[in-house]
PDB file of N, CA and C in Angstrom:
ATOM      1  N   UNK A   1       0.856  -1.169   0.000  1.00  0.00           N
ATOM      2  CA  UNK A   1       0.000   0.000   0.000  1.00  0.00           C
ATOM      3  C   UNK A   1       0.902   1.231   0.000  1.00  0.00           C
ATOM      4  N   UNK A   2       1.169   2.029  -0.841  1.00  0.00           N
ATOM      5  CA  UNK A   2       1.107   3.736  -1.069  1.00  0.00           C
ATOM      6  C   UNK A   2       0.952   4.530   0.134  1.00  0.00           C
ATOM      7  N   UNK A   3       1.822   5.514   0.374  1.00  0.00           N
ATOM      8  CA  UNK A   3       1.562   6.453   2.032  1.00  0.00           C
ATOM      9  C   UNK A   3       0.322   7.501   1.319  1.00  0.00           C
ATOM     10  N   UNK A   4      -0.274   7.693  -0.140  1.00  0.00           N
ATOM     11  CA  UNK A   4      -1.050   8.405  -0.169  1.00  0.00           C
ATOM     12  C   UNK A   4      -2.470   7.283  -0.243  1.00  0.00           C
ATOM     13  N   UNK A   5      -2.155   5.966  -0.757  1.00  0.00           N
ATOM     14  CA  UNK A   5      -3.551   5.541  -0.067  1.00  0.00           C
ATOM     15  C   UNK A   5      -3.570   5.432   1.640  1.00  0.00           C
ATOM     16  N   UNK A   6      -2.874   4.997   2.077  1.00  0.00           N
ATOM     17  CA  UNK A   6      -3.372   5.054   3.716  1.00  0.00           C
ATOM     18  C   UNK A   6      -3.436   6.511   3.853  1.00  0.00           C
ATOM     19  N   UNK A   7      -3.403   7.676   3.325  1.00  0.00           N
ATOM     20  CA  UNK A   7      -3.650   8.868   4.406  1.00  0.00           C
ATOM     21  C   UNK A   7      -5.331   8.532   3.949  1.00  0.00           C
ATOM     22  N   UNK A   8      -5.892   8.151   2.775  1.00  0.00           N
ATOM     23  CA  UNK A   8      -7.113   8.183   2.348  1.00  0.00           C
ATOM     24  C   UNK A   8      -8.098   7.450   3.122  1.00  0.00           C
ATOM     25  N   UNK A   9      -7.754   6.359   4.301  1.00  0.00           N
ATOM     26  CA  UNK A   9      -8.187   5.541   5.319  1.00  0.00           C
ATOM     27  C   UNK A   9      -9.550   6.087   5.958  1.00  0.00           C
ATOM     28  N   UNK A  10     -10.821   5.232   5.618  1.00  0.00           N
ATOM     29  CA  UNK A  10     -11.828   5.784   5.501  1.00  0.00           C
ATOM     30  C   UNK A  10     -12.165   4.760   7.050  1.00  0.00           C
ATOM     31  N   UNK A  11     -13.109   5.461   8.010  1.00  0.00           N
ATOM     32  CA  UNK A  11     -13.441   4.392   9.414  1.00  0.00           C
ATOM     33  C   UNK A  11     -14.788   3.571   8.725  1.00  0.00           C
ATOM     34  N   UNK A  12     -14.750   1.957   8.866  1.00  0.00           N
ATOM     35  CA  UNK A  12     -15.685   1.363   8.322  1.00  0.00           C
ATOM     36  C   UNK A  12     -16.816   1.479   9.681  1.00  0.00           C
ATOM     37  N   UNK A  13     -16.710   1.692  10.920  1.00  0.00           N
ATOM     38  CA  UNK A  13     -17.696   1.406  11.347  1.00  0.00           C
ATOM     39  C   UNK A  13     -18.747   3.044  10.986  1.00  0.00           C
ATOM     40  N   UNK A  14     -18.350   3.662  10.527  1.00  0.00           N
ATOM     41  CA  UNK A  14     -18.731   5.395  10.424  1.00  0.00           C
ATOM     42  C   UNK A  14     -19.433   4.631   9.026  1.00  0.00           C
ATOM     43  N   UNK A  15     -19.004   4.532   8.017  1.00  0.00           N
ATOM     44  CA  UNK A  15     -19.699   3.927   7.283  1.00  0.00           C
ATOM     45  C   UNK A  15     -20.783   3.146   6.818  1.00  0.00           C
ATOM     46  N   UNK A  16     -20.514   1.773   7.505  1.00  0.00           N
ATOM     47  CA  UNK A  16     -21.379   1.236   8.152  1.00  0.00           C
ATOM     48  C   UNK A  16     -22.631   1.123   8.659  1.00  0.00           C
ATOM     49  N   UNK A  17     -22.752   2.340   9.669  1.00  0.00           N
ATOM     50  CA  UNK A  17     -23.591   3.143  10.461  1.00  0.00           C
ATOM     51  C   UNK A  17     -24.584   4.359   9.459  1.00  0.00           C
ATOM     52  N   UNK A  18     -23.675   4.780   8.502  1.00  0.00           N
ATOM     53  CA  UNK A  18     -24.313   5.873   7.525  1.00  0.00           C
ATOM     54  C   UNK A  18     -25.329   4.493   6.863  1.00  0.00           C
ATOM     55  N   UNK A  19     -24.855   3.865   6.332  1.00  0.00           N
ATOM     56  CA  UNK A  19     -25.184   3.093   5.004  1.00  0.00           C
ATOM     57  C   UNK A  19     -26.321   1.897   5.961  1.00  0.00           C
ATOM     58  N   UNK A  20     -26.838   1.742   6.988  1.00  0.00           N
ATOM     59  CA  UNK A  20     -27.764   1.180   7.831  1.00  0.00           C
ATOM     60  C   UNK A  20     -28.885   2.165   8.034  1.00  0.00           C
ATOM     61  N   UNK A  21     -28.482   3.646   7.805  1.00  0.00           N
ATOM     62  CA  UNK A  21     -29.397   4.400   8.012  1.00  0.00           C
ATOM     63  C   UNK A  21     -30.115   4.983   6.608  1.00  0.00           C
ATOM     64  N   UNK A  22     -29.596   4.652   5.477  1.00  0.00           N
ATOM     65  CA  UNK A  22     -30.134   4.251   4.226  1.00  0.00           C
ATOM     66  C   UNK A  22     -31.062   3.034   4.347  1.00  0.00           C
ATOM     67  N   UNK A  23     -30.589   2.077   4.892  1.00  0.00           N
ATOM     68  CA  UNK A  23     -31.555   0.650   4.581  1.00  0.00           C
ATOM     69  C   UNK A  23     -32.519   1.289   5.289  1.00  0.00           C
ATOM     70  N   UNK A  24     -32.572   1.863   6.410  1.00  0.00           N
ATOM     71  CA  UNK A  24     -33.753   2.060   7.198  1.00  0.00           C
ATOM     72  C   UNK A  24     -34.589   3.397   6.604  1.00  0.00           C
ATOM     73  N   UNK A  25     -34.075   4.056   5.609  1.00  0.00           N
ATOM     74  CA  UNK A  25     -34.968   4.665   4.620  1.00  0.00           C
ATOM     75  C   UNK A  25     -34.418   6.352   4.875  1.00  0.00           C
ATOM     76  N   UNK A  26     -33.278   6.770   5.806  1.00  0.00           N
ATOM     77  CA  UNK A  26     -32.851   7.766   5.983  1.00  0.00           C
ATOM     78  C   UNK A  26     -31.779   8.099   4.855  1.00  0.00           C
ATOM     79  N   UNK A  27     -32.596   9.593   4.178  1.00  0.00           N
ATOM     80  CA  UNK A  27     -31.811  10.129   3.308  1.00  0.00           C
ATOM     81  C   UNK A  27     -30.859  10.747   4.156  1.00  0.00           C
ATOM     82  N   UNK A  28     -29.888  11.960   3.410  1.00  0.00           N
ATOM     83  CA  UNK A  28     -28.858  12.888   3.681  1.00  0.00           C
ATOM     84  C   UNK A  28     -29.137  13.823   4.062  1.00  0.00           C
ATOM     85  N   UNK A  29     -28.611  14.034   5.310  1.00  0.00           N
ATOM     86  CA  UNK A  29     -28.494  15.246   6.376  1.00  0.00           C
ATOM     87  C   UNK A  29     -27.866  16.194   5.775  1.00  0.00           C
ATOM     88  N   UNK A  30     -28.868  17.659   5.872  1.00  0.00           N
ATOM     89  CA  UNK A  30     -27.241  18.717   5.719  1.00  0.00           C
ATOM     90  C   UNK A  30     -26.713  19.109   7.123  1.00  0.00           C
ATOM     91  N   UNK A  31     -27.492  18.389   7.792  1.00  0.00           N
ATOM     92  CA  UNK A  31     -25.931  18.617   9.350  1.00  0.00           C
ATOM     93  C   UNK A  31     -24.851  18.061   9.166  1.00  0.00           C
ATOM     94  N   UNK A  32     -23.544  18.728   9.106  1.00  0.00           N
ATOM     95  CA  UNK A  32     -22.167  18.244   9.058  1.00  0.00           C
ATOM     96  C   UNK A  32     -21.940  16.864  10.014  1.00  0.00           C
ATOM     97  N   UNK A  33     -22.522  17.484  11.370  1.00  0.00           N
ATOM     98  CA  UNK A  33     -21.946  16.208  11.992  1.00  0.00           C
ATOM     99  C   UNK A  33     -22.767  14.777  12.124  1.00  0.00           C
ATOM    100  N   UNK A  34     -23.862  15.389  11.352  1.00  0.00           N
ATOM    101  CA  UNK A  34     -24.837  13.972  11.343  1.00  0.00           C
ATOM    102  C   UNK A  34     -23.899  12.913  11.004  1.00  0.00           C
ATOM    103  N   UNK A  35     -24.460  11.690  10.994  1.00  0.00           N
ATOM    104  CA  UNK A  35     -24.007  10.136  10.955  1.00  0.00           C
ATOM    105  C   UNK A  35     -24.561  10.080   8.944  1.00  0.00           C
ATOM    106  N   UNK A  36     -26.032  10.982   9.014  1.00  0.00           N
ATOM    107  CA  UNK A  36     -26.343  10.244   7.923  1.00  0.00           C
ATOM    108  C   UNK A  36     -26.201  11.832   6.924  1.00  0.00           C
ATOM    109  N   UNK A  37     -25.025  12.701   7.220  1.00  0.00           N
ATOM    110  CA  UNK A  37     -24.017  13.849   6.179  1.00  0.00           C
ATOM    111  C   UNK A  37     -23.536  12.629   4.895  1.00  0.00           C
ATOM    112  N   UNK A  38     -23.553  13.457   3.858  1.00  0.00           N
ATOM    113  CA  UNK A  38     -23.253  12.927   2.534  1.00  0.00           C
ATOM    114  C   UNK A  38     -21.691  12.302   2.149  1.00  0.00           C
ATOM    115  N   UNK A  39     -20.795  13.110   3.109  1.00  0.00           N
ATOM    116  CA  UNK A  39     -19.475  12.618   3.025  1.00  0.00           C
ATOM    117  C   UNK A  39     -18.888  12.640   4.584  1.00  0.00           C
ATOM    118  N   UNK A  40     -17.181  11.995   4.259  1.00  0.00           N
ATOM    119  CA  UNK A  40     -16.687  11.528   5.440  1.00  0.00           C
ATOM    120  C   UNK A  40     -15.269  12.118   5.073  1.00  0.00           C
ATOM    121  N   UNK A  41     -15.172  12.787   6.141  1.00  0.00           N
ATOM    122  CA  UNK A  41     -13.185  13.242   6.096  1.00  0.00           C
ATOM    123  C   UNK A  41     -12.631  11.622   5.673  1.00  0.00           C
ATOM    124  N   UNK A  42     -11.324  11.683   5.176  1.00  0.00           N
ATOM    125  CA  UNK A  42     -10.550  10.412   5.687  1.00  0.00           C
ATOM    126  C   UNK A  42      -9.826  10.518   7.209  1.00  0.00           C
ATOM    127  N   UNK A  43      -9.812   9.344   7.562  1.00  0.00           N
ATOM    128  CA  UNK A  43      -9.640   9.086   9.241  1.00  0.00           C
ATOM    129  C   UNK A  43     -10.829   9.771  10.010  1.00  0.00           C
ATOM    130  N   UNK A  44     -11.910  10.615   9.767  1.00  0.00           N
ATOM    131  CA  UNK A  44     -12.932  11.111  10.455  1.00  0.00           C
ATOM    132  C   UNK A  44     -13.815  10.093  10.847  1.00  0.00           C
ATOM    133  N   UNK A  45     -14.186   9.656  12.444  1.00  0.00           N
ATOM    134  CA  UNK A  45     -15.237   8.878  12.705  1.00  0.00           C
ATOM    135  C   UNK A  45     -16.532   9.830  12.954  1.00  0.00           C
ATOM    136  N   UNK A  46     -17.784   8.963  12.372  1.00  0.00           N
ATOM    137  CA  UNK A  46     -19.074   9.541  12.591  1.00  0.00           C
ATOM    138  C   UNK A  46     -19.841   8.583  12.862  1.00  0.00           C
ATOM    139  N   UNK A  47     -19.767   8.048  13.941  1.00  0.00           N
ATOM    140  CA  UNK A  47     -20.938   6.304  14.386  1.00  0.00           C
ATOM    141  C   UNK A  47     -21.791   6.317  15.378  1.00  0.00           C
ATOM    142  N   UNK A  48     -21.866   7.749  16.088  1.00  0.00           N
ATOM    143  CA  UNK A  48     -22.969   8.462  16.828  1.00  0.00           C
ATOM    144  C   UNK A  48     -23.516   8.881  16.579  1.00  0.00           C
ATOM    145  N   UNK A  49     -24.848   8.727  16.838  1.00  0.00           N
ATOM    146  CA  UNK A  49     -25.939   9.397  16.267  1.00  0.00           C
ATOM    147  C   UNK A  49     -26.176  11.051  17.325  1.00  0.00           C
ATOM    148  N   UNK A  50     -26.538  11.841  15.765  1.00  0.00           N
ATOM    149  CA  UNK A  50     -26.725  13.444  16.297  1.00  0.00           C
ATOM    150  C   UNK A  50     -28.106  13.255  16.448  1.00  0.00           C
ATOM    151  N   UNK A  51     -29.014  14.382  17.116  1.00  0.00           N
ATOM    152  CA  UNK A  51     -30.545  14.516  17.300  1.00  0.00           C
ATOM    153  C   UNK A  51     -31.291  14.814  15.547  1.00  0.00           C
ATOM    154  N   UNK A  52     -30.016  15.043  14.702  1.00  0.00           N
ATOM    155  CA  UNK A  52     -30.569  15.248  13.283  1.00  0.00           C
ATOM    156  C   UNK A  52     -31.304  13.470  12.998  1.00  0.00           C
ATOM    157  N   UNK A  53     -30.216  13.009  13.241  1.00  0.00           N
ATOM    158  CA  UNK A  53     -30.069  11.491  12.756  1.00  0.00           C
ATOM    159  C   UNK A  53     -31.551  10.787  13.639  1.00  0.00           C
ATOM    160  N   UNK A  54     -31.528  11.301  15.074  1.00  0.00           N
ATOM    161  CA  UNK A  54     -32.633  10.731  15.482  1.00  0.00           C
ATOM    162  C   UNK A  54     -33.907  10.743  15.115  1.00  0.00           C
ATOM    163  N   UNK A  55     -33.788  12.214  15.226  1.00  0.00           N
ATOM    164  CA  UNK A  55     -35.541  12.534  14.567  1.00  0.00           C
ATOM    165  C   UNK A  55     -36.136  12.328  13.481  1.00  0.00           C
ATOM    166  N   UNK A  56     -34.736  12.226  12.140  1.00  0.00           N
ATOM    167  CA  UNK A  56     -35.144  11.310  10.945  1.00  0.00           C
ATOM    168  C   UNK A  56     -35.651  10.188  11.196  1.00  0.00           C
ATOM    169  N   UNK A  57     -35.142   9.593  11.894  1.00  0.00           N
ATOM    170  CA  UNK A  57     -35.359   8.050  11.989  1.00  0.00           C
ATOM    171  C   UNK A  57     -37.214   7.919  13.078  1.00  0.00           C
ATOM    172  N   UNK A  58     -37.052   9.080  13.932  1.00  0.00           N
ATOM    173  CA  UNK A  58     -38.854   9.770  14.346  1.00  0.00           C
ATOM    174  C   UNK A  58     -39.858   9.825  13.058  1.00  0.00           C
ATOM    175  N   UNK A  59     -39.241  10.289  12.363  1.00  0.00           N
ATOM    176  CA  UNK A  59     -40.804  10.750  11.740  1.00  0.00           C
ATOM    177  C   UNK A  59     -40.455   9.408  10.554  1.00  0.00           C
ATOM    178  N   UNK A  60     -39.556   8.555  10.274  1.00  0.00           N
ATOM    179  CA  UNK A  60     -40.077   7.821   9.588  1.00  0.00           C
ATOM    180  C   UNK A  60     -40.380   6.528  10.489  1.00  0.00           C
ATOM    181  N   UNK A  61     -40.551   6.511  11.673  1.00  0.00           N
ATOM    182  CA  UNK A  61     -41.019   5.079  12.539  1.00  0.00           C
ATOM    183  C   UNK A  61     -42.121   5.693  13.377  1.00  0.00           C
ATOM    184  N   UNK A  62     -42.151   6.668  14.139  1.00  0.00           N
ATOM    185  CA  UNK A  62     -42.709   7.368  15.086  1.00  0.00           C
ATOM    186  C   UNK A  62     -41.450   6.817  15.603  1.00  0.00           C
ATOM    187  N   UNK A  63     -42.213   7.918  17.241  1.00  0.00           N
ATOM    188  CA  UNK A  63     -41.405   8.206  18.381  1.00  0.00           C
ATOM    189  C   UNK A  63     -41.931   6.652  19.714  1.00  0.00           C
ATOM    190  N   UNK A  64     -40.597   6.687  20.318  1.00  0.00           N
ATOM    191  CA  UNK A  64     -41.064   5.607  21.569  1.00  0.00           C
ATOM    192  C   UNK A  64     -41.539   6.834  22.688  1.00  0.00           C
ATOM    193  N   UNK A  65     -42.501   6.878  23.305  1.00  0.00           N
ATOM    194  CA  UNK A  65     -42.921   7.593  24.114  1.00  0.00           C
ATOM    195  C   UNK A  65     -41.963   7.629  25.550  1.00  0.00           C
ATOM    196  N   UNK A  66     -41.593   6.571  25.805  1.00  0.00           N
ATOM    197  CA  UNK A  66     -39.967   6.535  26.871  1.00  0.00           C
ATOM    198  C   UNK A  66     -39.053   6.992  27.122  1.00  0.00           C
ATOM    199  N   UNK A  67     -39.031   7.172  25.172  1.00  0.00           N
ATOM    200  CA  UNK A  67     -37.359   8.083  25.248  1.00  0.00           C
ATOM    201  C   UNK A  67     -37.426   9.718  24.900  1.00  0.00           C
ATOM    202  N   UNK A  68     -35.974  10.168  25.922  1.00  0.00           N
ATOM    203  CA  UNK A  68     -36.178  11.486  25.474  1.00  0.00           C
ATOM    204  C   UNK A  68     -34.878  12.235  24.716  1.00  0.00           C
ATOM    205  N   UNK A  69     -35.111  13.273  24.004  1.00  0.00           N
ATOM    206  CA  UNK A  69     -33.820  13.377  23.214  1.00  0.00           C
ATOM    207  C   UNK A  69     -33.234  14.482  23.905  1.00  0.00           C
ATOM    208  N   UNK A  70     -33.294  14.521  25.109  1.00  0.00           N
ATOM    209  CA  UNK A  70     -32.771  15.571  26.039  1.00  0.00           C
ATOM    210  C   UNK A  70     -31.378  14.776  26.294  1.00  0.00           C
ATOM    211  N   UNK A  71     -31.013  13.378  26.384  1.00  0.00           N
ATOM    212  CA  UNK A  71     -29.999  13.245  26.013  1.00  0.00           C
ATOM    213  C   UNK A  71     -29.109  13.620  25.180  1.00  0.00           C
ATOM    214  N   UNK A  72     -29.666  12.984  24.042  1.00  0.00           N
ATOM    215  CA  UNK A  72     -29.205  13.629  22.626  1.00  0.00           C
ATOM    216  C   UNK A  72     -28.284  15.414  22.646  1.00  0.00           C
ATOM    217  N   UNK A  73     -30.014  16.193  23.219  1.00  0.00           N
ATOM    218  CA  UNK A  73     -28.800  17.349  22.982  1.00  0.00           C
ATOM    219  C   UNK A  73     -27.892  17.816  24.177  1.00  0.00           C
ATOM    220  N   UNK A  74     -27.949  17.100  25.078  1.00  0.00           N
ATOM    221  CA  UNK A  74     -26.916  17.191  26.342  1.00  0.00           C
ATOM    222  C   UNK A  74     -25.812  16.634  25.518  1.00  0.00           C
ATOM    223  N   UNK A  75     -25.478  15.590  24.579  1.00  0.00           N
ATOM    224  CA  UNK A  75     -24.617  14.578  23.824  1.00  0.00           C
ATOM    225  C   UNK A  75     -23.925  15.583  22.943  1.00  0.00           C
ATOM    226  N   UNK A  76     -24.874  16.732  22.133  1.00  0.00           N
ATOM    227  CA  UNK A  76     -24.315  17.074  20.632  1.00  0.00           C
ATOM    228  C   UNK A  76     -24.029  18.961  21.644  1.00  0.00           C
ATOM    229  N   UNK A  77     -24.613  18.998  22.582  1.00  0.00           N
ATOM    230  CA  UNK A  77     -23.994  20.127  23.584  1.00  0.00           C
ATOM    231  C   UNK A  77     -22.481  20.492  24.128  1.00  0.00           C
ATOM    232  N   UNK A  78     -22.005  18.683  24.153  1.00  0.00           N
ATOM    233  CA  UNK A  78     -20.709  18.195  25.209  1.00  0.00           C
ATOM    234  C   UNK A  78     -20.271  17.809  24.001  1.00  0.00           C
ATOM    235  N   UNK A  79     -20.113  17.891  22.919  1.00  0.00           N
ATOM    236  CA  UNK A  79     -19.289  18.144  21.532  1.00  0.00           C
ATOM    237  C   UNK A  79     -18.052  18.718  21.632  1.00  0.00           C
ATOM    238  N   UNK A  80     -17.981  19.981  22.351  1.00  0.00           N
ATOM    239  CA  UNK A  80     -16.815  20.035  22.038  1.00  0.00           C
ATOM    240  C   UNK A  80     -15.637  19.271  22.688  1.00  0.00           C
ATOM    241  N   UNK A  81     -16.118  17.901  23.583  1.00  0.00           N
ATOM    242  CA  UNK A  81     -14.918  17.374  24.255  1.00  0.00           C
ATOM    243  C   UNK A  81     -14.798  16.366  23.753  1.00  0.00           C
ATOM    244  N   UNK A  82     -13.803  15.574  24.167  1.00  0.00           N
ATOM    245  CA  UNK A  82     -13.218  15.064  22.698  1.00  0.00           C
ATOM    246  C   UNK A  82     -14.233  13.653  22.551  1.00  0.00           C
ATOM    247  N   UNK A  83     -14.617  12.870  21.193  1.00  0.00           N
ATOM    248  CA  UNK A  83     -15.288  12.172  21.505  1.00  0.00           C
ATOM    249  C   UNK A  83     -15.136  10.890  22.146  1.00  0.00           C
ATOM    250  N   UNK A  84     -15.976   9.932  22.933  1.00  0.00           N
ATOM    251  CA  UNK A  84     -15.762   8.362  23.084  1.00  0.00           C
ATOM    252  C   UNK A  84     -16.712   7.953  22.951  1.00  0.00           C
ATOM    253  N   UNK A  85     -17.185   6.497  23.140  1.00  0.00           N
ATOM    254  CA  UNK A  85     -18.195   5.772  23.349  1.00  0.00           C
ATOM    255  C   UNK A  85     -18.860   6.173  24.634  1.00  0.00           C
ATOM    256  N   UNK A  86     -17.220   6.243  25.394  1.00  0.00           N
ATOM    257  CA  UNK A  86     -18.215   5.755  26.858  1.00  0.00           C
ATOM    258  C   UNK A  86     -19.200   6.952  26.966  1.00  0.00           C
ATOM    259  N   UNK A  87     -18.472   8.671  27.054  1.00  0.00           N
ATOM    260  CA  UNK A  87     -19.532   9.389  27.137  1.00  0.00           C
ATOM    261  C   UNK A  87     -20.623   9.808  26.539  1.00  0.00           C
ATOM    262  N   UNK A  88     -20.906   8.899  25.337  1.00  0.00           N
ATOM    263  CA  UNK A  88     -21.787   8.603  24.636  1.00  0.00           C
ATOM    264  C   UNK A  88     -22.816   8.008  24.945  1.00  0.00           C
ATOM    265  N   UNK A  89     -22.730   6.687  25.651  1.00  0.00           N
ATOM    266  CA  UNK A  89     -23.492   5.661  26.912  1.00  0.00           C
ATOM    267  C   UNK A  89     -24.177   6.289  28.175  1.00  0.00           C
ATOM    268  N   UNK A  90     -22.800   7.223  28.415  1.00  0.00           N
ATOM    269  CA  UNK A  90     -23.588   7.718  30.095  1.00  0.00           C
ATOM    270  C   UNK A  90     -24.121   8.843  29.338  1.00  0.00           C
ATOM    271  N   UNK A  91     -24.342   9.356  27.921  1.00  0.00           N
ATOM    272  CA  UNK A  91     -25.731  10.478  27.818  1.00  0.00           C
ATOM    273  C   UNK A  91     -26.974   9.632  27.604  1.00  0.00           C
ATOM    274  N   UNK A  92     -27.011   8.412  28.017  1.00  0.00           N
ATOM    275  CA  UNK A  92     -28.272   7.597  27.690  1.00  0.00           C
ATOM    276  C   UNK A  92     -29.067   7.743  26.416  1.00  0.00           C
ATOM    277  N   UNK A  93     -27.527   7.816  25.505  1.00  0.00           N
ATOM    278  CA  UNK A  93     -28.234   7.721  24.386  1.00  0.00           C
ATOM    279  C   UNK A  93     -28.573   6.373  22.912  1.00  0.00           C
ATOM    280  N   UNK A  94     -28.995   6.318  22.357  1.00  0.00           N
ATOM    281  CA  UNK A  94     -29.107   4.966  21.276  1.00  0.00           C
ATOM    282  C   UNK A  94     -27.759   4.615  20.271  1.00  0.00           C
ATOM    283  N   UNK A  95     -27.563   3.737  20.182  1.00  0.00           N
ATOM    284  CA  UNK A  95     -26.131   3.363  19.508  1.00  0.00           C
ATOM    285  C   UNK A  95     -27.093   2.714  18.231  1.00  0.00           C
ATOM    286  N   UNK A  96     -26.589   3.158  16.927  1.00  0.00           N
ATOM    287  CA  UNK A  96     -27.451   2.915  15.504  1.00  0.00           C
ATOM    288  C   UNK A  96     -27.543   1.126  15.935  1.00  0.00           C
ATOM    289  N   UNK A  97     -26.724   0.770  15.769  1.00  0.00           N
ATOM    290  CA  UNK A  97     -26.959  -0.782  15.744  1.00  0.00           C
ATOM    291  C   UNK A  97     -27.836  -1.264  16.653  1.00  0.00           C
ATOM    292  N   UNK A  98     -28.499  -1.037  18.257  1.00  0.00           N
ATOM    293  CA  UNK A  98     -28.929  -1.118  18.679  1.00  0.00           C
ATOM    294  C   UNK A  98     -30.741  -0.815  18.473  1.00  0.00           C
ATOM    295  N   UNK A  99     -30.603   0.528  17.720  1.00  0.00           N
ATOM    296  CA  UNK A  99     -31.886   0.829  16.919  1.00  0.00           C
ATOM    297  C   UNK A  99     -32.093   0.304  16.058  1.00  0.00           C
ATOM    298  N   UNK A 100     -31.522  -0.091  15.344  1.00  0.00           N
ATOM    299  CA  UNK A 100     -31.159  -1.240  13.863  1.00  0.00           C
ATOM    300  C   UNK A 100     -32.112  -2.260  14.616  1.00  0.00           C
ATOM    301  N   UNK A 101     -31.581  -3.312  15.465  1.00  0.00           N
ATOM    302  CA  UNK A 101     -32.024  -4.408  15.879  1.00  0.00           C
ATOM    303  C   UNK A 101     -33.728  -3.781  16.467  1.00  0.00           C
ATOM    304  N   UNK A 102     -33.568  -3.509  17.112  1.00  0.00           N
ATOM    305  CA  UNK A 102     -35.142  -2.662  17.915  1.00  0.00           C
ATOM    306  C   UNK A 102     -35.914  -2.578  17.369  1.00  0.00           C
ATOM    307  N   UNK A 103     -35.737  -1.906  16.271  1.00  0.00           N
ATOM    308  CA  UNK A 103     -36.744  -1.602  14.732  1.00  0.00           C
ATOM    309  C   UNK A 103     -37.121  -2.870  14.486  1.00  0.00           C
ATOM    310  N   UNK A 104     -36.003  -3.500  14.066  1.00  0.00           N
ATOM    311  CA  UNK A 104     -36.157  -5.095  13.332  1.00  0.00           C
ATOM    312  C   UNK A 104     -36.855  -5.985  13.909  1.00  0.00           C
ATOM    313  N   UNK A 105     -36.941  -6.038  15.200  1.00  0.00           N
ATOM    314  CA  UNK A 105     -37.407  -7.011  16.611  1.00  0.00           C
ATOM    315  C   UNK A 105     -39.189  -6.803  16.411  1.00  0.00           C
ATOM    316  N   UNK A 106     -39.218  -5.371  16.363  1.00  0.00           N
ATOM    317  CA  UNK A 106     -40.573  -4.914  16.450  1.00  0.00           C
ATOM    318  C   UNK A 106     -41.182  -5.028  15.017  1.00  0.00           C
ATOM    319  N   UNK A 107     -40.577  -4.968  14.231  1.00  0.00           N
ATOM    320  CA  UNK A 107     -41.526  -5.533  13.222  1.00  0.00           C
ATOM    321  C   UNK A 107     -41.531  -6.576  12.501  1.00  0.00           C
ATOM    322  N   UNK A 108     -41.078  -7.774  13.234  1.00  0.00           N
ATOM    323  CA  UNK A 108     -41.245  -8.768  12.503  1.00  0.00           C
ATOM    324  C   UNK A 108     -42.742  -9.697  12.235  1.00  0.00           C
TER     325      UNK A 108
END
């Protein structure tokens, strides 16, 4: 491999995550930091879902009456620190794959 293909090193789970939110019928965000934005820096991860990404995925399922997206923007609020999973988890918020399955569970 070429040092100019590896700078081009695209994150598959960011991918992944975009291209699941197609199957589930979510077009393209013009929020930059959405999950389901049209493009991806190279080396840029995007596998968290923003409140853009959520509420798409609202109005094409409805809403669970349980959840609230006061996480969410406590989540896309605390942005500017740097990102992880974990503080991703303790904003009690949905991980795509997890909604992936949920969706799927419920309508079979």
């Amino acid at each position: 491999m070429d040092a100019e293909a590896a700078h081009a090193a695209v994150d598959l789970e960011s991918v992944a995550t975009h291209e699941i939110g197609h199957v589930l019928g979510l077009g393209h965000s013009s929020s930059p930091a959405a999950v389901m934005y049209p493009s991806l820096r190279p080396r840029e991860k995007k596998a968290e879902l923003t409140v853009d990404d959520v509420e798409g995925a609202q109005w094409l399922y409805g809403s669970n009456p349980g959840f609230s997206l006061s996480s969410l923007y406590a989540q896309d609020a605390a942005s500017m620190s740097p990102p992880g999973r974990s503080s991703w988890i303790a904003a009690g918020s949905v991980n795509l794959v997890c909604a992936v399955l949920v969706i799927l569970v419920t309508h079979l």
